[in-house]
N, C-alpha and C. Protein backbone atom coordinates (compact mmCIF):
# COMPACT_ATOMS: atom_id res chain seq x y z
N UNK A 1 0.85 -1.18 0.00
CA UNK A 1 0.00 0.00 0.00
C UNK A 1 0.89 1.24 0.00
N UNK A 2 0.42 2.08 -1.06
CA UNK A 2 1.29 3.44 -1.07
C UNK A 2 0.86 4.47 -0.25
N UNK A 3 1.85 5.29 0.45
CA UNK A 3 1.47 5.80 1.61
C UNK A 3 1.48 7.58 0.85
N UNK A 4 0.59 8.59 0.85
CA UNK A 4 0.71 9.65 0.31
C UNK A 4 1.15 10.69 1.44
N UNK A 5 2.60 11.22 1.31
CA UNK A 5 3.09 12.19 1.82
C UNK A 5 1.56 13.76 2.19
N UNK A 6 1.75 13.70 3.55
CA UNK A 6 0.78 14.55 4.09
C UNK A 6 0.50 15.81 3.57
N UNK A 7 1.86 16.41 2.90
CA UNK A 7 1.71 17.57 2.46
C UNK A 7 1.06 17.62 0.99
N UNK A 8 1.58 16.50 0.28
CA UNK A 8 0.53 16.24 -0.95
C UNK A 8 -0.80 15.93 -0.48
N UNK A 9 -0.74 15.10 0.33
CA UNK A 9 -2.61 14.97 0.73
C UNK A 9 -3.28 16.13 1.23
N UNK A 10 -2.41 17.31 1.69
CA UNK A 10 -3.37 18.28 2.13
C UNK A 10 -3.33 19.55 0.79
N UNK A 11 -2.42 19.14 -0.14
CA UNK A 11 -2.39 19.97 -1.52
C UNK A 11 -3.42 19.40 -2.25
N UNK A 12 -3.86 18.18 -2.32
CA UNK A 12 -4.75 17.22 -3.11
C UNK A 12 -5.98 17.82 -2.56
N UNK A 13 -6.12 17.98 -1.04
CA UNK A 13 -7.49 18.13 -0.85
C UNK A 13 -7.83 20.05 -0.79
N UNK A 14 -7.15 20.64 -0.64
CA UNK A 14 -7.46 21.83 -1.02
C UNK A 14 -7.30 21.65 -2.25
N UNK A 15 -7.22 21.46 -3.46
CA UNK A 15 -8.03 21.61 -4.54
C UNK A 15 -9.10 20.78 -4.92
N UNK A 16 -9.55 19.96 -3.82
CA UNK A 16 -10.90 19.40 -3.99
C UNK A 16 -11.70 20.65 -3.73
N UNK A 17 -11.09 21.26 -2.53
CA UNK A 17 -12.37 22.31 -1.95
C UNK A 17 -11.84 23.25 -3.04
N UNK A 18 -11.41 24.04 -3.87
CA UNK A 18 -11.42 25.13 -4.67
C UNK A 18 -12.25 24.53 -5.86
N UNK A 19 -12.26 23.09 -5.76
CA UNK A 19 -13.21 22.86 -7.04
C UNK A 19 -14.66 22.83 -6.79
N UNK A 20 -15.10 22.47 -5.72
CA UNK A 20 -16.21 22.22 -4.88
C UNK A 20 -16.86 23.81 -4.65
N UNK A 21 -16.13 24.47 -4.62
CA UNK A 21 -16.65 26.27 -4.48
C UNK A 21 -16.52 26.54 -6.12
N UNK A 22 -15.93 25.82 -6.97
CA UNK A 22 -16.00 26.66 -8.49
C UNK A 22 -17.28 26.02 -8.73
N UNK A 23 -17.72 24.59 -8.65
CA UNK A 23 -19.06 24.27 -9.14
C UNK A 23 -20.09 24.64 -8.50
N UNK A 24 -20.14 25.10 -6.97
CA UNK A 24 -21.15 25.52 -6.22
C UNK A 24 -21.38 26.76 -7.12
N UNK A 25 -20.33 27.64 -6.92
CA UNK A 25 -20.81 28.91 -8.04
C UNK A 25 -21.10 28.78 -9.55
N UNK A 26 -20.80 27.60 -9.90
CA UNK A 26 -21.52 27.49 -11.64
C UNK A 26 -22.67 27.10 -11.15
N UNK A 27 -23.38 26.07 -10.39
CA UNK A 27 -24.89 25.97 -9.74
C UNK A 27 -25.20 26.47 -9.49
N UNK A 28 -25.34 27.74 -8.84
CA UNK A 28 -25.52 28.94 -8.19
C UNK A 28 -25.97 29.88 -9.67
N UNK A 29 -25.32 29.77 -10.80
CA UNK A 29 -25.54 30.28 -11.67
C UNK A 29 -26.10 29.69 -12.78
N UNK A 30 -26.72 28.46 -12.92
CA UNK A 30 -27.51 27.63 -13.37
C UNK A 30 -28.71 28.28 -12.99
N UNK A 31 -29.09 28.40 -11.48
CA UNK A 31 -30.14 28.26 -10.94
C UNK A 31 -30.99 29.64 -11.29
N UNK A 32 -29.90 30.87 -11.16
CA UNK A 32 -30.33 32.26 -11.37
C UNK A 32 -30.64 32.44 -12.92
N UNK A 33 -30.04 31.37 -14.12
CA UNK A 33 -29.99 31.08 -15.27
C UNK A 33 -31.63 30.72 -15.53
N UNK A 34 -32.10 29.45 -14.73
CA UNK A 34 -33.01 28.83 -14.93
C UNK A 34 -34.50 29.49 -14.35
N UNK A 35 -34.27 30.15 -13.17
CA UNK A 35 -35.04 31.24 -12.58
C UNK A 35 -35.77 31.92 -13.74
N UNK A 36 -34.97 32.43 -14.89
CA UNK A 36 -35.61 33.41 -15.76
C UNK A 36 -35.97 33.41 -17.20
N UNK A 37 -35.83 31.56 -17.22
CA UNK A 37 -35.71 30.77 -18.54
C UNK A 37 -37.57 29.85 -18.42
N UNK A 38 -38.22 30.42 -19.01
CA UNK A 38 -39.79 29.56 -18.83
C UNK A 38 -39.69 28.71 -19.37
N UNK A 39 -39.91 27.75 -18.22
CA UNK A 39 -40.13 26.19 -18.36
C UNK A 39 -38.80 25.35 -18.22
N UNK A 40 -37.69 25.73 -18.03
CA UNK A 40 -36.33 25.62 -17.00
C UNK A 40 -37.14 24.97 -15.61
N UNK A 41 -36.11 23.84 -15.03
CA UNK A 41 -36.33 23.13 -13.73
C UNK A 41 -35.42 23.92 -12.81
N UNK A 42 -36.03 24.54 -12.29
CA UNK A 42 -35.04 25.77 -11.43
C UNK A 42 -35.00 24.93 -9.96
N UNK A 43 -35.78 24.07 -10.03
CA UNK A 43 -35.64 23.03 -8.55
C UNK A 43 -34.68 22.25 -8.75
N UNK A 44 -34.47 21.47 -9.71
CA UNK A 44 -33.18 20.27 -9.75
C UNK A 44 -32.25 21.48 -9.58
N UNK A 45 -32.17 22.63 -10.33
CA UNK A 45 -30.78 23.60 -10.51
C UNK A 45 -30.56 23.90 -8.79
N UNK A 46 -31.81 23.59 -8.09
CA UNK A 46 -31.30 23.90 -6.39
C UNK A 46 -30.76 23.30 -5.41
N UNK A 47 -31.42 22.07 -6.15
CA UNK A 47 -30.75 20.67 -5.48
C UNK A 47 -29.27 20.70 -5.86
N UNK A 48 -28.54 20.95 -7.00
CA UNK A 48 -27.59 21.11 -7.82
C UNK A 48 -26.81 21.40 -6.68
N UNK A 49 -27.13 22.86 -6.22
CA UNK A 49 -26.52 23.77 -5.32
C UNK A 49 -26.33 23.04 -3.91
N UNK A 50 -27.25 22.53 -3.87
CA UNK A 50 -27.35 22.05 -2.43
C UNK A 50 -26.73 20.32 -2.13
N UNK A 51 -26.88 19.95 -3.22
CA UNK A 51 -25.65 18.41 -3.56
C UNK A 51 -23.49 18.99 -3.49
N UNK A 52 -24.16 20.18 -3.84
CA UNK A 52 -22.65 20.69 -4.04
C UNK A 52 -21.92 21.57 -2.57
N UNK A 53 -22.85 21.74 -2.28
CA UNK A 53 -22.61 22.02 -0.76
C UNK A 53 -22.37 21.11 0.50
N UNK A 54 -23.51 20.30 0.11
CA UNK A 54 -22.33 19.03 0.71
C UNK A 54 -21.21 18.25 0.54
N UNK A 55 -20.80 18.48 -0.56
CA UNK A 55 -19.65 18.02 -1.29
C UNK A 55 -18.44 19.23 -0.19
N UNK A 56 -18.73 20.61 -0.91
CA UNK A 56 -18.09 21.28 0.02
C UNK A 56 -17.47 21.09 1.14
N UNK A 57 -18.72 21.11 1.90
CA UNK A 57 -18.41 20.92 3.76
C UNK A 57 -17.50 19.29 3.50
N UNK A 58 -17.98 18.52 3.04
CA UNK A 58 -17.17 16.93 3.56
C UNK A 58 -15.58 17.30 3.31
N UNK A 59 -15.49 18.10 1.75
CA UNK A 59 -13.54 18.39 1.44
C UNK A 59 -13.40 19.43 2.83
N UNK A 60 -13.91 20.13 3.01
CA UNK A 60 -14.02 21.20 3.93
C UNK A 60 -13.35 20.10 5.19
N UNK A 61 -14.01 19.27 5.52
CA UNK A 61 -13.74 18.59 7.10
C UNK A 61 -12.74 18.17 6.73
N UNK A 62 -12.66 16.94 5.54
CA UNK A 62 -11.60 16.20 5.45
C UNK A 62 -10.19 16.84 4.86
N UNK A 63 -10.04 18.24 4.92
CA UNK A 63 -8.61 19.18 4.48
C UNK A 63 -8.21 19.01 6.14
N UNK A 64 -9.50 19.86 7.18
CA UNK A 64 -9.32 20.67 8.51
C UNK A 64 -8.71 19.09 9.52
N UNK A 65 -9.09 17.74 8.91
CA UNK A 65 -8.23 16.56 9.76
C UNK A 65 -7.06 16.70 9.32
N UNK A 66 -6.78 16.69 7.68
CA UNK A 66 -5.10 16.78 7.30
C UNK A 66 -4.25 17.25 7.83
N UNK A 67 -4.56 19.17 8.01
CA UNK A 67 -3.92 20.21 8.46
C UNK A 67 -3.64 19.42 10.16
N UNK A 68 -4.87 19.16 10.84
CA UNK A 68 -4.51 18.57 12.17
C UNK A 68 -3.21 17.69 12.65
N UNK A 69 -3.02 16.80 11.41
CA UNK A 69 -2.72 15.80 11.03
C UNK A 69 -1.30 15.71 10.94
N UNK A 70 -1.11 16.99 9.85
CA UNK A 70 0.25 17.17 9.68
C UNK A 70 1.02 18.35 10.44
């Protein structure tokens, strides 16, 4: 089993979370997209947002153990 040097694992996971905030804000802009588009599902576009926010918070926790960590 390959063991990943801590400082790469905590470089790996901060760009999970910078990616996790770039798609929250493309959902975010789906949704304001779909808001003003008739007959657009502006509900899935919220869920979108809100699937991606949990994505967020989990890289979010699992960076704040790394940093602990290392």
């Amino acid at each position: 089993m390959t063991r990943i040097p801590p400082a790469l694992a905590t470089e790996r996971l901060e760009a999970a979370v910078h990616a996790a905030r770039r798609t929250i804000r493309r959902a975010a802009l789906a949704v304001d997209t779909a808001v003003f588009t008739p007959g657009a599902d502006w509900q899935a576009r919220i869920e979108d947002v809100v699937r991606a926010g949990t994505v967020l918070e989990q890289a979010e926790a699992e960076l704040a153990v790394a940093e602990v960590a290392a």
